[in-house]
PDB file of N, CA and C in Angstrom:
ATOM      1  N   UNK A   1     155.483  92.804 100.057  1.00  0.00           N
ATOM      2  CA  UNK A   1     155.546  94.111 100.666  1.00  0.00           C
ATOM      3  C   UNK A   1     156.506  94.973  99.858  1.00  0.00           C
ATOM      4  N   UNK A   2     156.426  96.210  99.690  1.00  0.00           N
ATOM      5  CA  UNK A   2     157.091  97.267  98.675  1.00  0.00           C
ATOM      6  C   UNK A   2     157.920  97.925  99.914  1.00  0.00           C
ATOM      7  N   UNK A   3     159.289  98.475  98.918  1.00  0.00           N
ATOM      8  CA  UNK A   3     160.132  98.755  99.702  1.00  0.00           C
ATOM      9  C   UNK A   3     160.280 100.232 100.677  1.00  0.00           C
ATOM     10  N   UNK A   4     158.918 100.847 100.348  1.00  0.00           N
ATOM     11  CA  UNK A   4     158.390 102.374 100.705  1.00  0.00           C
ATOM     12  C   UNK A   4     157.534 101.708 101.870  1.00  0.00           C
ATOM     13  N   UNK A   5     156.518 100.816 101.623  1.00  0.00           N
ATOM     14  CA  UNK A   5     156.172 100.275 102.921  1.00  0.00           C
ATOM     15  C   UNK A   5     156.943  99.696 104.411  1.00  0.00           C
ATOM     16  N   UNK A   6     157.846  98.873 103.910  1.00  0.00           N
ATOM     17  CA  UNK A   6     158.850  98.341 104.795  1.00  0.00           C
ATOM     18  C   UNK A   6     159.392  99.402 105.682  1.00  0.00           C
ATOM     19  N   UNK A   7     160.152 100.635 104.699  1.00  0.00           N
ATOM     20  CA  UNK A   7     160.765 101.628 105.164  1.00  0.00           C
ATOM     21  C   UNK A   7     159.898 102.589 105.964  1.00  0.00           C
ATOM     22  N   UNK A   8     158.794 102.995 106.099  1.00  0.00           N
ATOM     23  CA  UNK A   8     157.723 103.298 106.403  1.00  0.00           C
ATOM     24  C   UNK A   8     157.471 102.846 108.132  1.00  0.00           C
ATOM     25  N   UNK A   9     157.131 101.373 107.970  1.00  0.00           N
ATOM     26  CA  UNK A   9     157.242 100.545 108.882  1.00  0.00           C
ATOM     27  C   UNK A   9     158.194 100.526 110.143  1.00  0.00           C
ATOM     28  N   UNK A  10     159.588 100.751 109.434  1.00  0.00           N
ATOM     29  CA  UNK A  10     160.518 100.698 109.844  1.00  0.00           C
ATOM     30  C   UNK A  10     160.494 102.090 110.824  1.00  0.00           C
ATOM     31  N   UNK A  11     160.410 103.218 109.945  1.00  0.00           N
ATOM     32  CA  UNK A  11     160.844 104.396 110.525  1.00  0.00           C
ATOM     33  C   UNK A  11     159.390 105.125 111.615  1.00  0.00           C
ATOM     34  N   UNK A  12     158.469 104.164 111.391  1.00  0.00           N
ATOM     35  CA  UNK A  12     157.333 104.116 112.552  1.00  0.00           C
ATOM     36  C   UNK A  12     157.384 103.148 113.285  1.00  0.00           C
ATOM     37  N   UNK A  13     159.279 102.581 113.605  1.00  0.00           N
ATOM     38  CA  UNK A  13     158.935 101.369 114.567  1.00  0.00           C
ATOM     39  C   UNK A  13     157.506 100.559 114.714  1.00  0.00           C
ATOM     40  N   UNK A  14     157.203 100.166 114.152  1.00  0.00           N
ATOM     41  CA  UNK A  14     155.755  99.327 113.910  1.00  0.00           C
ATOM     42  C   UNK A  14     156.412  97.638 113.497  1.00  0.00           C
ATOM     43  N   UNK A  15     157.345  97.396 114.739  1.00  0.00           N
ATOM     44  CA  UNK A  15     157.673  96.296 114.398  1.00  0.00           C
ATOM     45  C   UNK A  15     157.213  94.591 113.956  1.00  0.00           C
ATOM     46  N   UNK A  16     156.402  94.906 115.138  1.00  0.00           N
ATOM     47  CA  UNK A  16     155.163  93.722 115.017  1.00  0.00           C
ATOM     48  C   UNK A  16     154.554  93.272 113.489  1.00  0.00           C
ATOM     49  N   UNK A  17     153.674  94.553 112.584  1.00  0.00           N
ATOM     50  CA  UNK A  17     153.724  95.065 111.763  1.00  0.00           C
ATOM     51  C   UNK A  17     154.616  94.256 110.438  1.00  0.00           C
ATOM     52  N   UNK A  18     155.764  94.595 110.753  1.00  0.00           N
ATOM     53  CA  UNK A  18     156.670  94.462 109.606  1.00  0.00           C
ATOM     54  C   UNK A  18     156.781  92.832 109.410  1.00  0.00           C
ATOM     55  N   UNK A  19     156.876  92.062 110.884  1.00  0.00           N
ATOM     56  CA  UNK A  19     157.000  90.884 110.979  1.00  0.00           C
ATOM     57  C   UNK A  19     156.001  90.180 110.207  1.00  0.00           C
ATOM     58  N   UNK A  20     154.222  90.660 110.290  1.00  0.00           N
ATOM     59  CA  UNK A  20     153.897  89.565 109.998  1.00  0.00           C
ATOM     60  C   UNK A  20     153.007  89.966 108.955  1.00  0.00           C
ATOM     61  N   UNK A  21     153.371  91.345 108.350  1.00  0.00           N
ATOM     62  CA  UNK A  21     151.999  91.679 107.032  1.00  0.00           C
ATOM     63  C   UNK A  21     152.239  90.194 105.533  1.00  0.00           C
ATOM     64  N   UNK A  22     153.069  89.803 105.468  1.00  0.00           N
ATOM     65  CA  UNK A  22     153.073  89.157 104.420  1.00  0.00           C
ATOM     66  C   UNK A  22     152.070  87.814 104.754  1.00  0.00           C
ATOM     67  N   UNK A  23     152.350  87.312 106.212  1.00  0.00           N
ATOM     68  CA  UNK A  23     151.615  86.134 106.557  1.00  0.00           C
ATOM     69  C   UNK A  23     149.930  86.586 106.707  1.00  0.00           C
ATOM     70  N   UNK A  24     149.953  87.887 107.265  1.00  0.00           N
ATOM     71  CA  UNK A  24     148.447  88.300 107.698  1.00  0.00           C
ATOM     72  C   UNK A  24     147.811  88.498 105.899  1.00  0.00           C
ATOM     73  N   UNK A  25     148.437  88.897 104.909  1.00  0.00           N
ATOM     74  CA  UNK A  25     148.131  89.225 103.481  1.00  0.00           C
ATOM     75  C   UNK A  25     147.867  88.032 102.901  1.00  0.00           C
ATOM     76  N   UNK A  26     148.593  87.159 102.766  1.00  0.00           N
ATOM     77  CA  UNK A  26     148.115  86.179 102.446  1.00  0.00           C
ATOM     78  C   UNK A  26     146.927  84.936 102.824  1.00  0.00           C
ATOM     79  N   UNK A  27     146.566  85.396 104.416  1.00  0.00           N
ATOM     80  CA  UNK A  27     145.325  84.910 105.033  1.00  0.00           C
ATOM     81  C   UNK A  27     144.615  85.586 104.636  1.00  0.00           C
ATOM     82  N   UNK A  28     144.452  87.204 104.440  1.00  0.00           N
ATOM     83  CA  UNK A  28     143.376  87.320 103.977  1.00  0.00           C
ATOM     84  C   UNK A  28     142.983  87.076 102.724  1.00  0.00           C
ATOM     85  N   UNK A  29     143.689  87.328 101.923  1.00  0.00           N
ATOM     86  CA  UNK A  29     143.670  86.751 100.117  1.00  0.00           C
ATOM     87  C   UNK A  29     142.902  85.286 100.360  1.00  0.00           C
ATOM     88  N   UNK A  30     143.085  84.699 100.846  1.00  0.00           N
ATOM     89  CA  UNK A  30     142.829  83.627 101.530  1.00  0.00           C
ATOM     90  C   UNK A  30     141.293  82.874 101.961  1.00  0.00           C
ATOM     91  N   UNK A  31     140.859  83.434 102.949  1.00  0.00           N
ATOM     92  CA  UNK A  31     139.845  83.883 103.756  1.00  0.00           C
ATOM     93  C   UNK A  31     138.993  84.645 103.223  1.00  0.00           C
ATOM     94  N   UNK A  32     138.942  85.616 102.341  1.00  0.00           N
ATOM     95  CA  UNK A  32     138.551  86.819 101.766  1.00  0.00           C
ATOM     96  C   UNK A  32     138.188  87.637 102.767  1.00  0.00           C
ATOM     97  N   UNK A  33     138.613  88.217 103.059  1.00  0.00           N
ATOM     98  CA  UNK A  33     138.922  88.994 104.537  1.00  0.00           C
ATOM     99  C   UNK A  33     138.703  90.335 103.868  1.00  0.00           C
ATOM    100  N   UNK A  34     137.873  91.217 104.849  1.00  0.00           N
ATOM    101  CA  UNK A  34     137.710  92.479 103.889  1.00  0.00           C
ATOM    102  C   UNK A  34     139.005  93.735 104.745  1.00  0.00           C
ATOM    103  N   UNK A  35     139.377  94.637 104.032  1.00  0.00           N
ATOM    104  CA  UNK A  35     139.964  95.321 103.954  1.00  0.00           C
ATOM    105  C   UNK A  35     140.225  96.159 105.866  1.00  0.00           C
ATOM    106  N   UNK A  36     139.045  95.980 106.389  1.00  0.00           N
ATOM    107  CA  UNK A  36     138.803  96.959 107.760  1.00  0.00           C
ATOM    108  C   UNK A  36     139.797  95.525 108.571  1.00  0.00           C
ATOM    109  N   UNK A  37     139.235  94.272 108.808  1.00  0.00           N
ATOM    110  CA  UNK A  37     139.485  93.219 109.209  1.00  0.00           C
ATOM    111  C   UNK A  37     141.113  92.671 109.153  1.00  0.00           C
ATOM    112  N   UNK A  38     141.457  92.817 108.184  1.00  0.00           N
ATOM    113  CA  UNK A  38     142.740  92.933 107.725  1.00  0.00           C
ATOM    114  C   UNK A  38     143.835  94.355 108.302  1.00  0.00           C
ATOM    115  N   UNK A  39     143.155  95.101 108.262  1.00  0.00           N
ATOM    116  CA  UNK A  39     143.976  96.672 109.008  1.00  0.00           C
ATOM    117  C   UNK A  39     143.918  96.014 110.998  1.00  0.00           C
ATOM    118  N   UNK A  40     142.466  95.723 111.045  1.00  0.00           N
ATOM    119  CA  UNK A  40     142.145  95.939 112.410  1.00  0.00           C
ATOM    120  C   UNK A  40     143.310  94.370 112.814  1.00  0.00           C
ATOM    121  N   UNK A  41     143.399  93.458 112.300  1.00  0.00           N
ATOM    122  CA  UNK A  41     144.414  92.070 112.583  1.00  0.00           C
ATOM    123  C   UNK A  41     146.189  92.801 113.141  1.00  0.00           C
ATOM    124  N   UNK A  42     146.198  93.654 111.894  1.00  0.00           N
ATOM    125  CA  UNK A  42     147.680  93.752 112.362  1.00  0.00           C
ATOM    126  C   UNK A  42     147.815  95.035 113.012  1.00  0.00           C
ATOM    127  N   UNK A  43     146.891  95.788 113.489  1.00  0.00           N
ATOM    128  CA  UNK A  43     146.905  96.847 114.492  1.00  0.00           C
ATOM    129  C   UNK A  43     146.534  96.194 115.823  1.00  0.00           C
ATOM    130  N   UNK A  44     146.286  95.200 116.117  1.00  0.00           N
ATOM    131  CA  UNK A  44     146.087  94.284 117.171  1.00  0.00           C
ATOM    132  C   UNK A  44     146.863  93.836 117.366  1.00  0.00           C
ATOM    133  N   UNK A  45     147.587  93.226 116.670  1.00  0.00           N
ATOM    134  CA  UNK A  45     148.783  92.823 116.985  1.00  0.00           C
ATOM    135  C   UNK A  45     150.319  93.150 117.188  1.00  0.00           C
ATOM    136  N   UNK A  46     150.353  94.523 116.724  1.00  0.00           N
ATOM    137  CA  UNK A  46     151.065  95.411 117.595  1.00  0.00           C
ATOM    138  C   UNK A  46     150.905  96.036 118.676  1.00  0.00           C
ATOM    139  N   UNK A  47     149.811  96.268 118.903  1.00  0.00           N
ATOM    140  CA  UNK A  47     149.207  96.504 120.418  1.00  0.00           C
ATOM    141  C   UNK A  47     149.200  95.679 121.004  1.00  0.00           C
ATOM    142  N   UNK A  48     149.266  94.402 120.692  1.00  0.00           N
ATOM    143  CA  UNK A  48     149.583  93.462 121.846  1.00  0.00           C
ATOM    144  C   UNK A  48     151.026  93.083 122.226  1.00  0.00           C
ATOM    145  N   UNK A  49     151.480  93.126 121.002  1.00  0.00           N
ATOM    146  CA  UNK A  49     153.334  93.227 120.947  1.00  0.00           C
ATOM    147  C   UNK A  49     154.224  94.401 121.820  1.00  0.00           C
ATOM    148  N   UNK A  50     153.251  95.797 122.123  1.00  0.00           N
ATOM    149  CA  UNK A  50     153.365  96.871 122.555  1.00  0.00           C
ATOM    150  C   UNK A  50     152.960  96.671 124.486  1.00  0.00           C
ATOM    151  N   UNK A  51     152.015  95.920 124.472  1.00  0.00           N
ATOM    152  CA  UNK A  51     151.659  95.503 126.026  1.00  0.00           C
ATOM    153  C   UNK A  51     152.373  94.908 126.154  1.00  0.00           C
ATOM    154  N   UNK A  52     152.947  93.570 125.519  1.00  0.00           N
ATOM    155  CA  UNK A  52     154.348  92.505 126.499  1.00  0.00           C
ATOM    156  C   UNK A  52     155.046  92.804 126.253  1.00  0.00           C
ATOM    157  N   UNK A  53     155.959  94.367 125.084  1.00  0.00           N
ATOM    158  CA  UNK A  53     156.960  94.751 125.827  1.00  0.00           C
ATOM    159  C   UNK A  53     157.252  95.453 127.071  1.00  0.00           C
ATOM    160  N   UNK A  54     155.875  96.225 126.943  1.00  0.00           N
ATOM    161  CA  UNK A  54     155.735  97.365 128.679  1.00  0.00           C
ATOM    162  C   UNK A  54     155.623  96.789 129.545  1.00  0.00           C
ATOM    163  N   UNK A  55     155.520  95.181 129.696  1.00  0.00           N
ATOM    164  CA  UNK A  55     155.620  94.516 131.037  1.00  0.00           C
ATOM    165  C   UNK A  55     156.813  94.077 130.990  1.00  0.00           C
ATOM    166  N   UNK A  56     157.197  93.322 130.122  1.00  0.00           N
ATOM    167  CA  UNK A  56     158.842  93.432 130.228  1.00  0.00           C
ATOM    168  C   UNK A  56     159.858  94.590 130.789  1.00  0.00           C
ATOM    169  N   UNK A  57     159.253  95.777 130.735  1.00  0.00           N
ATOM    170  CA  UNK A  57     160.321  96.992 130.718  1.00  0.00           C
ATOM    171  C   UNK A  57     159.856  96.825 132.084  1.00  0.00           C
ATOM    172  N   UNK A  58     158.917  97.156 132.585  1.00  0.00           N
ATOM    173  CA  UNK A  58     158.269  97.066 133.584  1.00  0.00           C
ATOM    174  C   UNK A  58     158.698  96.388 134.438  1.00  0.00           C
ATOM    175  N   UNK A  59     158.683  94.648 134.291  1.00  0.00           N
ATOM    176  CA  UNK A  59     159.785  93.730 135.391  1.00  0.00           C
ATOM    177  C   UNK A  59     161.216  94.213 135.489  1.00  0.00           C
ATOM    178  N   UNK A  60     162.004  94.381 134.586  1.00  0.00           N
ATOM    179  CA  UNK A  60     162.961  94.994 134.415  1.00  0.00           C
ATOM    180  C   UNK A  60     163.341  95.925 135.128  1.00  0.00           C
ATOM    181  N   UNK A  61     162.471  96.625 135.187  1.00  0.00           N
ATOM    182  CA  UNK A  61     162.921  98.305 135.906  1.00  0.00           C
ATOM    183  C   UNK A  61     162.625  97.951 137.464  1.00  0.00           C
ATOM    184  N   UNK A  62     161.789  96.917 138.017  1.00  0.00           N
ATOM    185  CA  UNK A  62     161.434  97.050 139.554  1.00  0.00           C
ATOM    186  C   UNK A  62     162.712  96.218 140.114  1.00  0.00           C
ATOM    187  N   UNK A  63     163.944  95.310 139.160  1.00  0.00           N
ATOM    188  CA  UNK A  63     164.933  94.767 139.441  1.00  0.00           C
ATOM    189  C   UNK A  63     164.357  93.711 140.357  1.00  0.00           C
ATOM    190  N   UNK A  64     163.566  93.073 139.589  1.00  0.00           N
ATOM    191  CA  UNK A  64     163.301  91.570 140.789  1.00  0.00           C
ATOM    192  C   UNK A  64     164.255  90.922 140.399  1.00  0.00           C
ATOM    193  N   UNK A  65     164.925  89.996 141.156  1.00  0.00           N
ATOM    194  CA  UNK A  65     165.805  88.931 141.887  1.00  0.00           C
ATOM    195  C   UNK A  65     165.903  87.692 140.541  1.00  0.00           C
ATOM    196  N   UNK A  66     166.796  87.733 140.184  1.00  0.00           N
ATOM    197  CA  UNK A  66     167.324  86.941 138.819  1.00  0.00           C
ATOM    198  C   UNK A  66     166.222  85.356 139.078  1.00  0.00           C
ATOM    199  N   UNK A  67     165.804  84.277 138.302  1.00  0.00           N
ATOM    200  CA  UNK A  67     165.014  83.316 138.255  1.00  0.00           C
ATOM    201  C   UNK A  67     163.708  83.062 138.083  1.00  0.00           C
ATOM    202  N   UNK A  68     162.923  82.512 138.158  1.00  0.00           N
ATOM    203  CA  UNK A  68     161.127  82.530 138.623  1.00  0.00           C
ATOM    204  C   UNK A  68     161.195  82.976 140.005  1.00  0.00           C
ATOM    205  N   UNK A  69     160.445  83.826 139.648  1.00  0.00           N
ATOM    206  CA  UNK A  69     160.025  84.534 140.830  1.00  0.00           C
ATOM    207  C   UNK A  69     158.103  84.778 140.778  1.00  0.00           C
ATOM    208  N   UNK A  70     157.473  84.293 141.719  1.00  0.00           N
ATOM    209  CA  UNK A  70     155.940  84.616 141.874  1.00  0.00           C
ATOM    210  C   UNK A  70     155.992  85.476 141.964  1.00  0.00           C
ATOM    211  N   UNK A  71     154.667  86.226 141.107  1.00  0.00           N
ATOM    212  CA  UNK A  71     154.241  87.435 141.264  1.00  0.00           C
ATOM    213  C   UNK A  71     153.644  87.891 142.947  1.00  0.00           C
ATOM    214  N   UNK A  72     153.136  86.876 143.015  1.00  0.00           N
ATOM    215  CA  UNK A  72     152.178  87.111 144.882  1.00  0.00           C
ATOM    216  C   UNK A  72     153.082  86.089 145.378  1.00  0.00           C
ATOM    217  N   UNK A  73     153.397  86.160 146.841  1.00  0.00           N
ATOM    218  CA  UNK A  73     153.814  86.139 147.909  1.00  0.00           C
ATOM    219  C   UNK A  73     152.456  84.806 147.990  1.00  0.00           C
ATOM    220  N   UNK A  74     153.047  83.722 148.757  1.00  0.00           N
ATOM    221  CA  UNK A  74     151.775  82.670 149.065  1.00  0.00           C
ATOM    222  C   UNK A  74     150.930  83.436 150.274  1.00  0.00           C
ATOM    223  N   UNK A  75     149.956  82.528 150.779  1.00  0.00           N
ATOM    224  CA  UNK A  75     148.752  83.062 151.264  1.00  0.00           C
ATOM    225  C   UNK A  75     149.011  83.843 152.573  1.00  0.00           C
ATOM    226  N   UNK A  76     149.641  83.119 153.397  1.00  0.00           N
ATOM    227  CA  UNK A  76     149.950  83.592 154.967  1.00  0.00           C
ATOM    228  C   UNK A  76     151.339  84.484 155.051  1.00  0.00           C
ATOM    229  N   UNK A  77     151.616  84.505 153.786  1.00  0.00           N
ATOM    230  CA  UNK A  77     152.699  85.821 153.501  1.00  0.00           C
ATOM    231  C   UNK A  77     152.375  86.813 152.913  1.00  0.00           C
ATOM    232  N   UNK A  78     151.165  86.931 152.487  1.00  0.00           N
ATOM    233  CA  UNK A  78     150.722  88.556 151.725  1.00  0.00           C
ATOM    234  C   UNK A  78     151.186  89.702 152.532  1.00  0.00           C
ATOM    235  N   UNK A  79     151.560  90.682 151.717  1.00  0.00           N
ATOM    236  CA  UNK A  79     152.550  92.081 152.712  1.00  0.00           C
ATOM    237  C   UNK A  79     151.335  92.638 152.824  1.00  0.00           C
ATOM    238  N   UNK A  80     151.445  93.284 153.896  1.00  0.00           N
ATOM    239  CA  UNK A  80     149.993  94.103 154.595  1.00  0.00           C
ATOM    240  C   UNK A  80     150.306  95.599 153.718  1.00  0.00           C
ATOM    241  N   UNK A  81     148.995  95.737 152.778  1.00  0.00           N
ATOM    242  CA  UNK A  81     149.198  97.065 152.288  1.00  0.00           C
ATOM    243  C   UNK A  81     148.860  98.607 153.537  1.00  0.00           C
ATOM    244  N   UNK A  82     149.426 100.037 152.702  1.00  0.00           N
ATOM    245  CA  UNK A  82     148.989 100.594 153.704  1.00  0.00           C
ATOM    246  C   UNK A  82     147.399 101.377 153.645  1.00  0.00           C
ATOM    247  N   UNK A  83     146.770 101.475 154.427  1.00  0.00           N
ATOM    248  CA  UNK A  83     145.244 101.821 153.955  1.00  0.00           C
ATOM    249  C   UNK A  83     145.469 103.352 154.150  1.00  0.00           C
ATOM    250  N   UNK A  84     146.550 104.441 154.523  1.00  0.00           N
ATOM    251  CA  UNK A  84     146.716 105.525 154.387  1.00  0.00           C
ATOM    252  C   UNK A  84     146.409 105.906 152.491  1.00  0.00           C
ATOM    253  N   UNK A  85     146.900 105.698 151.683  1.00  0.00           N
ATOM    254  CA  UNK A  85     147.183 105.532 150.658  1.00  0.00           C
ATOM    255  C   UNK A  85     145.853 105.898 149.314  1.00  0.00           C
ATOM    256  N   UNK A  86     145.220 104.795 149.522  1.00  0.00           N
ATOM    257  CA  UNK A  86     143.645 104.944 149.328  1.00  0.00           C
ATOM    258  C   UNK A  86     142.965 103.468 149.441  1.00  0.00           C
ATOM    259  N   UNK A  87     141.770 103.359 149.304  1.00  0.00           N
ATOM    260  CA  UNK A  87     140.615 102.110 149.450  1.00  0.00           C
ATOM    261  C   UNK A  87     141.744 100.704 148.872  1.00  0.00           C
ATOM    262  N   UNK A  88     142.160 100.743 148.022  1.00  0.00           N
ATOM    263  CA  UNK A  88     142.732  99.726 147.447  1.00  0.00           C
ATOM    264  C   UNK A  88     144.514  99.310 147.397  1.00  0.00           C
ATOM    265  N   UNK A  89     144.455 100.347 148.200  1.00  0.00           N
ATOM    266  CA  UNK A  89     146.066 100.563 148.313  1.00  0.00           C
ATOM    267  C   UNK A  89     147.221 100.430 147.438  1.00  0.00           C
ATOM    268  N   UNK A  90     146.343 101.263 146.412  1.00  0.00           N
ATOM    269  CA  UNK A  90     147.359 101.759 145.250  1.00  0.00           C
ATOM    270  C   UNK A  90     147.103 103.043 144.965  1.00  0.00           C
ATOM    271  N   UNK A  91     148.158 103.918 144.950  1.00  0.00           N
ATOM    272  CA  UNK A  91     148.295 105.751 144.888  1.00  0.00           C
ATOM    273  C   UNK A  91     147.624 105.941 143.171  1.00  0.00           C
ATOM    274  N   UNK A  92     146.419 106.743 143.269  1.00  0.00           N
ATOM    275  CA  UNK A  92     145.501 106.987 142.172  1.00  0.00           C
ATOM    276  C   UNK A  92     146.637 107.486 140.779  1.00  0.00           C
ATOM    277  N   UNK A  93     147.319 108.441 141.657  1.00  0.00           N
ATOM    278  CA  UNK A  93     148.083 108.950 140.245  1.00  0.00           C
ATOM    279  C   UNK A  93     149.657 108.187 139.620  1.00  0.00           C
ATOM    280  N   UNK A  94     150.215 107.877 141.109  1.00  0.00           N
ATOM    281  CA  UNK A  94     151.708 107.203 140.566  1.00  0.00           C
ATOM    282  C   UNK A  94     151.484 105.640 140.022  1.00  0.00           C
ATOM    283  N   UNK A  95     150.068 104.871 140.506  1.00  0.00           N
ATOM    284  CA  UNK A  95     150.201 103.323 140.006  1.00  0.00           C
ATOM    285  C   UNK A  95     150.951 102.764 141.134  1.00  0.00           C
ATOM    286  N   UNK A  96     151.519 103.581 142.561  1.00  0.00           N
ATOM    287  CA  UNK A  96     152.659 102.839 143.252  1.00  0.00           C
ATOM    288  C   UNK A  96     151.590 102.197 144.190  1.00  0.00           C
ATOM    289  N   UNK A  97     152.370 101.394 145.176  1.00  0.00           N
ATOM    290  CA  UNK A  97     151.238 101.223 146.580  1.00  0.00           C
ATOM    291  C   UNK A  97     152.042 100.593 147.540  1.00  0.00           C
ATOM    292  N   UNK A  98     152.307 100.596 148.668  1.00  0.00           N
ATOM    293  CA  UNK A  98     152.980 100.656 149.885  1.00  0.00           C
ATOM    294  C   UNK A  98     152.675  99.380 150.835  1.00  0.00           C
ATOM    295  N   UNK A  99     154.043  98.239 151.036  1.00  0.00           N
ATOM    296  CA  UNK A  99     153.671  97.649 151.536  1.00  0.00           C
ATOM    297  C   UNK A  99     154.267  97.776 153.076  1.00  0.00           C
ATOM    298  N   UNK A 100     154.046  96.936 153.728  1.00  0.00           N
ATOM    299  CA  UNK A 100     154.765  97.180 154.880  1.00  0.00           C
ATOM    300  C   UNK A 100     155.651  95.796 154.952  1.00  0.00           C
ATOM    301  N   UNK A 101     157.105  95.889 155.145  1.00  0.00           N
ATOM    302  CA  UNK A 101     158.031  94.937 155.327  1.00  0.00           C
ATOM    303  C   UNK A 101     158.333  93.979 156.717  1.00  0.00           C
ATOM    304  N   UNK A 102     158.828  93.520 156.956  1.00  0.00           N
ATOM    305  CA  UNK A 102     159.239  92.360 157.943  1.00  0.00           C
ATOM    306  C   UNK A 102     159.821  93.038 158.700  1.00  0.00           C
ATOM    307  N   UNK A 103     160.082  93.986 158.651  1.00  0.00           N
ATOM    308  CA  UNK A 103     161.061  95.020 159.818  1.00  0.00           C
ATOM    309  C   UNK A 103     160.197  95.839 159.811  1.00  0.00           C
ATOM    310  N   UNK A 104     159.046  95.969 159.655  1.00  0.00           N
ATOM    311  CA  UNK A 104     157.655  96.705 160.314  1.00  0.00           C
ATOM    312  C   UNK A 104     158.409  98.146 159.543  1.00  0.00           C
ATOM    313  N   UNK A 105     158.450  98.498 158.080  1.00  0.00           N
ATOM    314  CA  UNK A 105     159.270 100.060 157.537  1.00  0.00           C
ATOM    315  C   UNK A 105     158.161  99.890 156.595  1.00  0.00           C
ATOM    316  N   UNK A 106     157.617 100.770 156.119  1.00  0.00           N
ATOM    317  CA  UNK A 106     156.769 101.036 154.250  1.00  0.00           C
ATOM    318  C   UNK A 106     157.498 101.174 153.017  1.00  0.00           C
ATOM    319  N   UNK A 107     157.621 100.379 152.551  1.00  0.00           N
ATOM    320  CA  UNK A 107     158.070 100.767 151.496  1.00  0.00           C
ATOM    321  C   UNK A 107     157.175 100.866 150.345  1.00  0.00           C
ATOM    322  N   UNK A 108     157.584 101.427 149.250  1.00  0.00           N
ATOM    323  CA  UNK A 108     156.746 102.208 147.766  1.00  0.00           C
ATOM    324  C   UNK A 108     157.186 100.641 146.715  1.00  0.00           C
ATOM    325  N   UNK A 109     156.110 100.627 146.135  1.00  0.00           N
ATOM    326  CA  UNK A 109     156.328  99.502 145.148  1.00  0.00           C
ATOM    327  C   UNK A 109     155.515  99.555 143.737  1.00  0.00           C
ATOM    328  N   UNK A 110     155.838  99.440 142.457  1.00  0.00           N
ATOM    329  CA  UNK A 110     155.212  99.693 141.447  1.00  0.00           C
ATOM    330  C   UNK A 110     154.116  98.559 141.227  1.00  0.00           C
ATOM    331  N   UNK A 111     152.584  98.916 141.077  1.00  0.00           N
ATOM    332  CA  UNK A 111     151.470  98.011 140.101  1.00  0.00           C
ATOM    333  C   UNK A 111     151.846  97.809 139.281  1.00  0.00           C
ATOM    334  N   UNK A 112     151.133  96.654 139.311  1.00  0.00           N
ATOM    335  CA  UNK A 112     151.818  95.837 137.049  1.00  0.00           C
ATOM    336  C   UNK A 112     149.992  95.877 136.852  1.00  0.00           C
TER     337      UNK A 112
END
């Protein structure tokens, strides 16, 4: 990799990218991998590097409770959503959706 690329890389945060063009270059040299195939590998793979950080930020920001924690609640504990809300009981524009708590109150909660 040339040092205009790297820097490049760098200053387009395209981290993913930076990590693995030498390994993805040499598979294709490799493979004979044509040129589209080779672009489309490591643009995939920053987009995927780009989705598990936004779920990370994502757990992060709703401050769940330090350890493993299940995503769902087991069966005979599912929180009753509210059907004010819409069909599926998640708000079309915020992504939020409203459960109702153990002290019978609504509260707002973010979709993953």
């Amino acid at each position: 990799m040339t040092e205009e690329l790297e820097q490049l890389l760098k200053n387009l945060k395209l981290k993913r990218i930076l990590e693995i063009y030498d390994e993805q270059l040499r598979a294709a040299d490799k493979d004979d991998i044509s040129y589209s195939d080779f672009v489309t590998r490591l643009v995939r793979a920053q987009f995927q590097a780009r989705q598990e950080g936004a779920l990370e930020w994502r757990i992060q920001r709703a401050k769940l409770p330090a350890g493993d924690v299940p995503l769902r609640a087991p069966a005979g504990r599912q929180p009753q959503t509210d059907p004010r809300v819409c069909g599926t009981g998640v708000h079309r524009q915020s992504g939020k959706y409203r459960v109702r708590r153990q002290d019978s109150r609504w509260q707002n909660r973010i979709s993953f």
